[in-house]
Protein backbone atom coordinates (compact mmCIF):
# COMPACT_ATOMS: atom_id res chain seq x y z
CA UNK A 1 144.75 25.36 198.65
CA UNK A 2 146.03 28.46 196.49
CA UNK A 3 149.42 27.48 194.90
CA UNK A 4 152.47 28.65 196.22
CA UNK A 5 155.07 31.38 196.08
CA UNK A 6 153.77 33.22 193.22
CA UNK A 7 154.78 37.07 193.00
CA UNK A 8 155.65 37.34 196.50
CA UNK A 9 156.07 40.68 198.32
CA UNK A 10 159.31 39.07 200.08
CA UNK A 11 162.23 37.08 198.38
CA UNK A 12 162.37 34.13 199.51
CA UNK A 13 165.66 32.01 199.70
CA UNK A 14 166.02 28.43 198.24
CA UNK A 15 168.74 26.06 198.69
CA UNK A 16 170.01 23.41 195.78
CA UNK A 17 170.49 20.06 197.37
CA UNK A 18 173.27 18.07 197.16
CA UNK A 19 172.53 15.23 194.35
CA UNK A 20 175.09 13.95 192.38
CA UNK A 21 178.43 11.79 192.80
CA UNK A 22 180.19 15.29 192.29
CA UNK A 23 178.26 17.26 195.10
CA UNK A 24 181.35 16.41 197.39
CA UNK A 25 184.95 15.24 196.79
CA UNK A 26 185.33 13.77 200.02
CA UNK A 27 181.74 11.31 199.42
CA UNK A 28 181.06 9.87 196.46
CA UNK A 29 178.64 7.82 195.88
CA UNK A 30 176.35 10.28 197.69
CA UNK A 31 173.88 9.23 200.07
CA UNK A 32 170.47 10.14 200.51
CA UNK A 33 171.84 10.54 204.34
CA UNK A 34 173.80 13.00 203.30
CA UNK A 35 171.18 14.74 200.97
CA UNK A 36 168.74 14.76 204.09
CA UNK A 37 171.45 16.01 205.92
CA UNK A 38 171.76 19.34 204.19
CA UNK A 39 167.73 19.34 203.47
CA UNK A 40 166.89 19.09 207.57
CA UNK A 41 170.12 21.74 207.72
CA UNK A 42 168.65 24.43 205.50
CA UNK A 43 165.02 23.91 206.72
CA UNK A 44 165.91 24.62 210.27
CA UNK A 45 168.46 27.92 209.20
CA UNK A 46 164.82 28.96 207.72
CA UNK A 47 165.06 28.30 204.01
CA UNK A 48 162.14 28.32 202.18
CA UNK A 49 162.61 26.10 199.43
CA UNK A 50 164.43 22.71 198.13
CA UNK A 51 165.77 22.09 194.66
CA UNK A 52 166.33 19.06 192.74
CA UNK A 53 167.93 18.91 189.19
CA UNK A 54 167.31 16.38 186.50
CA UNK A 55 170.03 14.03 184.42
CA UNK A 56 170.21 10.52 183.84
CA UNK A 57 173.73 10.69 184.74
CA UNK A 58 176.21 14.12 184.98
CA UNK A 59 179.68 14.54 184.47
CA UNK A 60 181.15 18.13 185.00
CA UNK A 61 183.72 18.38 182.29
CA UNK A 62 181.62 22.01 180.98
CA UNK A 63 183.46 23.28 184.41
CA UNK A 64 186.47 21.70 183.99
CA UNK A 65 186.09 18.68 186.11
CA UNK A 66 185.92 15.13 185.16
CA UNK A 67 184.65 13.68 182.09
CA UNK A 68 183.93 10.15 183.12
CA UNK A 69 179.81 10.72 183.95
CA UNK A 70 178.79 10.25 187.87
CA UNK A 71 175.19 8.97 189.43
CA UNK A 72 172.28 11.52 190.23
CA UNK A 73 169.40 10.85 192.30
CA UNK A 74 166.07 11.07 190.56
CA UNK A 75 164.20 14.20 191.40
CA UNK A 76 160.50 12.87 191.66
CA UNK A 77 161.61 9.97 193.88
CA UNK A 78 163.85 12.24 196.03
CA UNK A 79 161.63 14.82 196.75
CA UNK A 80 158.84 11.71 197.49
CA UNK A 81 160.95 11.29 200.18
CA UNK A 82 161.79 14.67 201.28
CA UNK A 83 157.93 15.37 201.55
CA UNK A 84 158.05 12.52 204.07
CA UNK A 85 161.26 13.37 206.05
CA UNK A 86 161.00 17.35 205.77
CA UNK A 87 158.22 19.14 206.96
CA UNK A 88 157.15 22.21 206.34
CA UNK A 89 159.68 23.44 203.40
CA UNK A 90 158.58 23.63 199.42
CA UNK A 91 160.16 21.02 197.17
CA UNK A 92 161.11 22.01 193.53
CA UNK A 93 162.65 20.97 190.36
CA UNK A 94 165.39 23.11 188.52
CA UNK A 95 164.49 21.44 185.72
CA UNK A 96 162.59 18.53 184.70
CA UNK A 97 163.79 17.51 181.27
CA UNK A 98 160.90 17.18 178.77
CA UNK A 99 162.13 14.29 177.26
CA UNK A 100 162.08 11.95 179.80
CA UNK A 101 158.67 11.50 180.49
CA UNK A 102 155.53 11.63 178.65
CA UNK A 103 153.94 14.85 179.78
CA UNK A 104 150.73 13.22 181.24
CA UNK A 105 152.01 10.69 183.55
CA UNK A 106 154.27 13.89 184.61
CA UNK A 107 151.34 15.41 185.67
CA UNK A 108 150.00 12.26 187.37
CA UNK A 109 153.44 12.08 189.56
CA UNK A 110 152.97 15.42 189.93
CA UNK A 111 149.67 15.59 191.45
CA UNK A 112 150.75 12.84 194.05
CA UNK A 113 153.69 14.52 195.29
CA UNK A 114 151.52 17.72 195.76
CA UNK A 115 149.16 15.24 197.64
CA UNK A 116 151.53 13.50 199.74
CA UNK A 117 153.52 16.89 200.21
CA UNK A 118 150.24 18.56 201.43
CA UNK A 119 150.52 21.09 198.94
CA UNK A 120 154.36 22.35 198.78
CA UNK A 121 155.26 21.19 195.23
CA UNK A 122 157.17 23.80 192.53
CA UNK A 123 157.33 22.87 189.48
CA UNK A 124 160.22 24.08 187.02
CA UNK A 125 160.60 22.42 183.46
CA UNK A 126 163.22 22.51 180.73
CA UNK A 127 164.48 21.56 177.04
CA UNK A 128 167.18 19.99 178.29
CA UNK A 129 170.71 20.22 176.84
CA UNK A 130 173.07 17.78 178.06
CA UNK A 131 172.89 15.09 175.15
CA UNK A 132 173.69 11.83 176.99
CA UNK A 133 170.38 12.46 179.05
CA UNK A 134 168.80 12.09 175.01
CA UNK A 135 171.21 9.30 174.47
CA UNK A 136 170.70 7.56 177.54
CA UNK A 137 166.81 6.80 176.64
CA UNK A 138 167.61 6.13 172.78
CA UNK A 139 166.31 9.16 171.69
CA UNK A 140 169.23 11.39 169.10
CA UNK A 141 168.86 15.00 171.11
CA UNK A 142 166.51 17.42 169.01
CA UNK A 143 167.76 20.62 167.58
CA UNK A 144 166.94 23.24 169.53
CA UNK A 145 163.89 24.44 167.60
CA UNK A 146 162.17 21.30 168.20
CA UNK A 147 163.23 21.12 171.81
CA UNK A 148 161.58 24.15 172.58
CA UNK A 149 158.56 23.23 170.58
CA UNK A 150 158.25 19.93 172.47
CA UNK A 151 158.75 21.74 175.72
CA UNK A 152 155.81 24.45 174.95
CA UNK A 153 153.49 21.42 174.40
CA UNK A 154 154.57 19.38 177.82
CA UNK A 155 153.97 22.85 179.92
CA UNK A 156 150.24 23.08 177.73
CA UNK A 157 149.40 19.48 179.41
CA UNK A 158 150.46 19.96 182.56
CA UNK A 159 148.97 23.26 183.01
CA UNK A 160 145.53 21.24 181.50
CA UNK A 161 146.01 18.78 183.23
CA UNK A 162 146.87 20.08 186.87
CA UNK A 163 144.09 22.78 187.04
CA UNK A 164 142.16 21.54 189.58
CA UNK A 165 138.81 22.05 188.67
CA UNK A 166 139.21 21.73 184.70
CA UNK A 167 137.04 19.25 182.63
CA UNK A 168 138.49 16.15 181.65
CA UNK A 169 141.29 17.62 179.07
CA UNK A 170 142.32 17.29 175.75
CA UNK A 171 145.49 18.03 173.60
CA UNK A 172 146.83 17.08 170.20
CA UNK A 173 149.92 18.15 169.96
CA UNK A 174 152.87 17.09 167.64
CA UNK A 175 154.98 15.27 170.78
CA UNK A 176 152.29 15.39 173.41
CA UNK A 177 148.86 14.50 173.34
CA UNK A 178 146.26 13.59 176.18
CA UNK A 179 142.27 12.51 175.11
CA UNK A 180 139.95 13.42 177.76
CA UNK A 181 142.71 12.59 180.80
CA UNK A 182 141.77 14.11 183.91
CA UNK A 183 143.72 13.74 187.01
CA UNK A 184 142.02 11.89 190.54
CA UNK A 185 143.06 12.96 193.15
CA UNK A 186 143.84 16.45 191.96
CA UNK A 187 146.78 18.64 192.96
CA UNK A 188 146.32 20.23 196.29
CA UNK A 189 147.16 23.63 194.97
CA UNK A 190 144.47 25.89 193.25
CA UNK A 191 144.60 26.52 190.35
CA UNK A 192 147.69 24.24 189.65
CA UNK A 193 151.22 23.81 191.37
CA UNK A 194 153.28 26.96 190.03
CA UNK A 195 155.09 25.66 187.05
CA UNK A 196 157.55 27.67 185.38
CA UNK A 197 160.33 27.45 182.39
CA UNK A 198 164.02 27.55 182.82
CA UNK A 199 166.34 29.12 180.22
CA UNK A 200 166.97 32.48 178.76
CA UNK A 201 166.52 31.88 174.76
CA UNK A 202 164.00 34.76 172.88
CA UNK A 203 162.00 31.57 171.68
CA UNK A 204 161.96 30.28 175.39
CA UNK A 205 160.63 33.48 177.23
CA UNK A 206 157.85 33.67 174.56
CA UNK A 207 157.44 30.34 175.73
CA UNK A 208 156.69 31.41 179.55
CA UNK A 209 155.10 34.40 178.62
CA UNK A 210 152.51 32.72 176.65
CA UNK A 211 152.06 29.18 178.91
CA UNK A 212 154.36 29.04 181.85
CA UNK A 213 153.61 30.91 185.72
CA UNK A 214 157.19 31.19 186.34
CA UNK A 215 160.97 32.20 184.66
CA UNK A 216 164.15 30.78 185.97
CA UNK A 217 167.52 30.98 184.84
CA UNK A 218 171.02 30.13 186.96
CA UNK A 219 173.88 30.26 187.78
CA UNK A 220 175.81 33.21 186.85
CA UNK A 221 174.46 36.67 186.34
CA UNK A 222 175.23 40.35 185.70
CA UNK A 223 172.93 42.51 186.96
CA UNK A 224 172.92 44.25 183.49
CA UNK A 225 172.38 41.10 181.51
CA UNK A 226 169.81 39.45 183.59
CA UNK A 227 168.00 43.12 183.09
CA UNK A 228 168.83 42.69 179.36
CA UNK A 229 166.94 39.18 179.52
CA UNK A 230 163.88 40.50 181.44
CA UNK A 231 163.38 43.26 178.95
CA UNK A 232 162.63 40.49 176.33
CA UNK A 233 160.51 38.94 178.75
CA UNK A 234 158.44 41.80 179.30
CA UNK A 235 157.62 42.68 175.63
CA UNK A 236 156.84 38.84 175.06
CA UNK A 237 153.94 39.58 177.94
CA UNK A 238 153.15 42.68 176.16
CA UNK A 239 152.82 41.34 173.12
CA UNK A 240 149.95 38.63 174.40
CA UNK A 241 148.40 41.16 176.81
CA UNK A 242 150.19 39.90 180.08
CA UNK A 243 150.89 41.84 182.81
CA UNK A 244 154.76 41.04 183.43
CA UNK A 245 154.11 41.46 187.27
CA UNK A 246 152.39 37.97 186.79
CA UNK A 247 155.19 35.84 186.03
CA UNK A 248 156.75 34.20 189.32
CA UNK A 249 160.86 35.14 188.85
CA UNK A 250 163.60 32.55 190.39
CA UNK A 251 166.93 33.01 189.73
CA UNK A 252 169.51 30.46 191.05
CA UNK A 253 172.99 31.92 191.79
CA UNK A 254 176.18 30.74 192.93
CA UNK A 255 176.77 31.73 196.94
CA UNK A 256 179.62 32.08 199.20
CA UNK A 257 179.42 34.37 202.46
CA UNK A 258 181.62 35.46 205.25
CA UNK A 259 181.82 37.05 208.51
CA UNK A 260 184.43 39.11 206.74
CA UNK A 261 186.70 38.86 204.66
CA UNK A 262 188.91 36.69 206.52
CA UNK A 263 185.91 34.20 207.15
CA UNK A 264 185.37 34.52 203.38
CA UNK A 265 188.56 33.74 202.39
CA UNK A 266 188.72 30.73 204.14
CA UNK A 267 185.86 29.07 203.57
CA UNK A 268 186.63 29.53 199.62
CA UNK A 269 189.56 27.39 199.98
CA UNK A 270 187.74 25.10 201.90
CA UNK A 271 185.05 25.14 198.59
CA UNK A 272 188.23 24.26 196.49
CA UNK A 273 188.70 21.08 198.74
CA UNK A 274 185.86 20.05 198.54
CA UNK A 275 184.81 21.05 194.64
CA UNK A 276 185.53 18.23 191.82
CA UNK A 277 189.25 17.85 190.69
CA UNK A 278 190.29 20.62 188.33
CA UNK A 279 186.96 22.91 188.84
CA UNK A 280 188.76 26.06 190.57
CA UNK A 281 191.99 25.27 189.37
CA UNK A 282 193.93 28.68 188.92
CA UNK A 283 190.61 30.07 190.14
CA UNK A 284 190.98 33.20 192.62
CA UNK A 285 188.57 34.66 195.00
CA UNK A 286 187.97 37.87 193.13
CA UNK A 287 187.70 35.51 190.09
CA UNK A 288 184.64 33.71 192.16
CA UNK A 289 182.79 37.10 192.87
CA UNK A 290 182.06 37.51 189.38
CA UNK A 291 178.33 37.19 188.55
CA UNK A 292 177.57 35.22 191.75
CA UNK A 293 176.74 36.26 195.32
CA UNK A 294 180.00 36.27 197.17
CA UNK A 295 181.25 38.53 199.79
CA UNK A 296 180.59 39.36 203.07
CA UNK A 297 177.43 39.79 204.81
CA UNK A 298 176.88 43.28 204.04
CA UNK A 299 178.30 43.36 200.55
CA UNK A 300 175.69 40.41 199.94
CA UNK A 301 172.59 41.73 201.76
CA UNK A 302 173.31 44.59 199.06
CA UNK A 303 173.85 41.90 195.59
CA UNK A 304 170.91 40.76 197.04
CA UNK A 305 168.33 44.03 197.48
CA UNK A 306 169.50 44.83 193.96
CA UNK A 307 167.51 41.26 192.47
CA UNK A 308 165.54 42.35 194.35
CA UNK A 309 164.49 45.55 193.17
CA UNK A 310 164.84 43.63 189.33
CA UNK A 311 162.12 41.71 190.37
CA UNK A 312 163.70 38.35 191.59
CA UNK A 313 161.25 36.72 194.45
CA UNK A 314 163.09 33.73 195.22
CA UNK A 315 166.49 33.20 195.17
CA UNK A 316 168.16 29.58 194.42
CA UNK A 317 171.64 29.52 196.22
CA UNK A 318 174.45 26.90 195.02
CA UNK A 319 176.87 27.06 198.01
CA UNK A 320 179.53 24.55 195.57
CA UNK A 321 181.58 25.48 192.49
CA UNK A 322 178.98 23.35 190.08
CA UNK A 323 175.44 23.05 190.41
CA UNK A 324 174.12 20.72 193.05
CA UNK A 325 177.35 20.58 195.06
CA UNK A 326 178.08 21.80 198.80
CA UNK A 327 181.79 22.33 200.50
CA UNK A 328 179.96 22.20 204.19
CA UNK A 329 176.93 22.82 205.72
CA UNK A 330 177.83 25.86 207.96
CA UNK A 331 178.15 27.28 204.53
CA UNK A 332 174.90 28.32 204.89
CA UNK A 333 174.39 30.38 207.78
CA UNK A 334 175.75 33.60 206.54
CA UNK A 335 174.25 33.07 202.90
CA UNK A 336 170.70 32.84 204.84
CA UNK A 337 171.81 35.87 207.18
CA UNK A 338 172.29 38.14 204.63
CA UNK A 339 169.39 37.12 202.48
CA UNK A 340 166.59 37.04 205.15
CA UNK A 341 163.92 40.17 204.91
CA UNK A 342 165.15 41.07 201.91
């Protein structure tokens, strides 16, 4: 089965899922009801694509919310279950944190959910940066020099290690290693689920350009510095003879879209209800437009062409005020009206 959404001709739309205790002030604890809920939802609007994030705990105090850390649903597990209970969608992660698990049993979970997902498995992998996910697992967090190098190694196995019809594989690396491991049953997609590197570091786009099938970075861009960004992408392909064309781009942005501006209006304060205490405090509208895809219809359909025409094949919407948080699930509809054909 040829892997997934690789340097499509269309942009496709994804959708990041509900997952922590901050995804929605009025439920917390959050349910995997819930989480299914808005997974079933976007599948049947037409969204192509599901999103998981990846923290031992979370607390949202870098937006201004609470300090005092929440609980997270663990991606692998989740999306287990969403390859059971949601057909006919791809499942990603926006990001796995390196650090968490040794590379090659990574790639072993990873292999299974591609299995048991018939084939529909993205894979997206990061440094990591939030130091109680370090803490949590006894482990002081890295500089981030050594992050990065750790992270370059763990893409090197799993790409060994998830190519379908490689010989048993080997790596020595300085935090990974793997002695003649090869994976049974293999991944479903040929050569390898598509795994790409999130982050927007000089050190970390060398990084995809030289191991990596895929770039992400989220959640608030300027057209002129995510073009900025891509330019050092580029002349890290150049500079080990890849054509640029070849890397898979995902961008995940903040959303919010109206009717008009009436139906936009509204539906922002009805984000602030629902967003974790303090996070749009003294926050206007025009204040939420900036670097994120908010508007109308129309005005969004045209935010949108211009990714588009940057290269962006899939976009990652966050319809709440922090990543992995909703306000409702009607939300939606005009976020996947304006983005469709694209």
């Amino acid at each position: 089965m040829e892997a997934g959404p690789v340097c499509s001709q269309v942009m496709r739309i994804g959708f990041a899922l509900p997952q922590h205790d901050f995804s929605l002030r009025s439920e917390s604890p959050l349910s995997y009801s819930t989480l299914l809920g808005y997974a079933r939802y976007a599948k049947d609007l037409g969204v192509d694509s599901l999103w998981l994030a990846d923290h031992l705990v979370w607390d949202v105090s870098k937006y201004r919310g609470p300090t005092e850390p929440g609980g997270m649903f663990e991606p692998l597990v989740t999306l287990s279950a969403l390859a059971r209970d949601v057909p006919d969608v791809r499942l990603g992660t926006l990001v796995l944190l390196e650090a968490l698990r040794p590379a090659a049993l990574l790639a072993k979970s990873i292999s299974t959910m591609d299995r048991l997902s018939g084939g529909r498995i993205d894979v997206g992998v990061g440094a990591g940066w939030y130091e109680p996910d370090f803490t949590g697992i006894g482990m002081s967090m890295p500089r981030p020099g050594e992050r990065l190098e750790r992270l370059g190694e763990c893409v090197q196995v799993l790409k060994g290690l998830l190519t379908a019809e490689a010989e048993p594989f080997t790596f020595d690396g300085k935090f990974h290693s793997s002695a003649g491991a090869s994976l049974t049953p293999a991944a479903l997609q040929t050569p390898n689920p598509p795994i790409f590197v999130g982050g927007k570091g000089d050190r970390l786009l060398d990084l995809v350009a030289r191991h990596a099938d895929g770039w992400n970075t989220c959640w608030q861009w300027s057209f002129d510095a995510y073009q900025e960004r891509l330019g050092v992408l580029e002349q890290a392909c150049e500079k080990v003879g890849r054509d640029p064309s070849t890397v898979w781009r995902s961008l995940g942005l903040y959303a919010l879209v109206g009717e008009n501006e009436a139906d936009l209006a509204r539906r922002f304060e009805r984000l602030r209800t629902e967003s974790p205490v303090g996070v749009l405090d003294g926050v206007s509208l025009d204040d939420w437009r900036v670097g994120r895809l908010v508007g109308t219809v129309e005005q969004v359909r045209e935010q949108a062409a211009g990714w588009a025409e940057l290269g962006v094949e899939t976009l990652i919407v966050c319809t709440g005020s922090v990543p992995f948080a909703v306000a409702a699930k009607d939300d939606l509809d005009p976020i996947v009206e304006s983005l469709r054909g694209i």
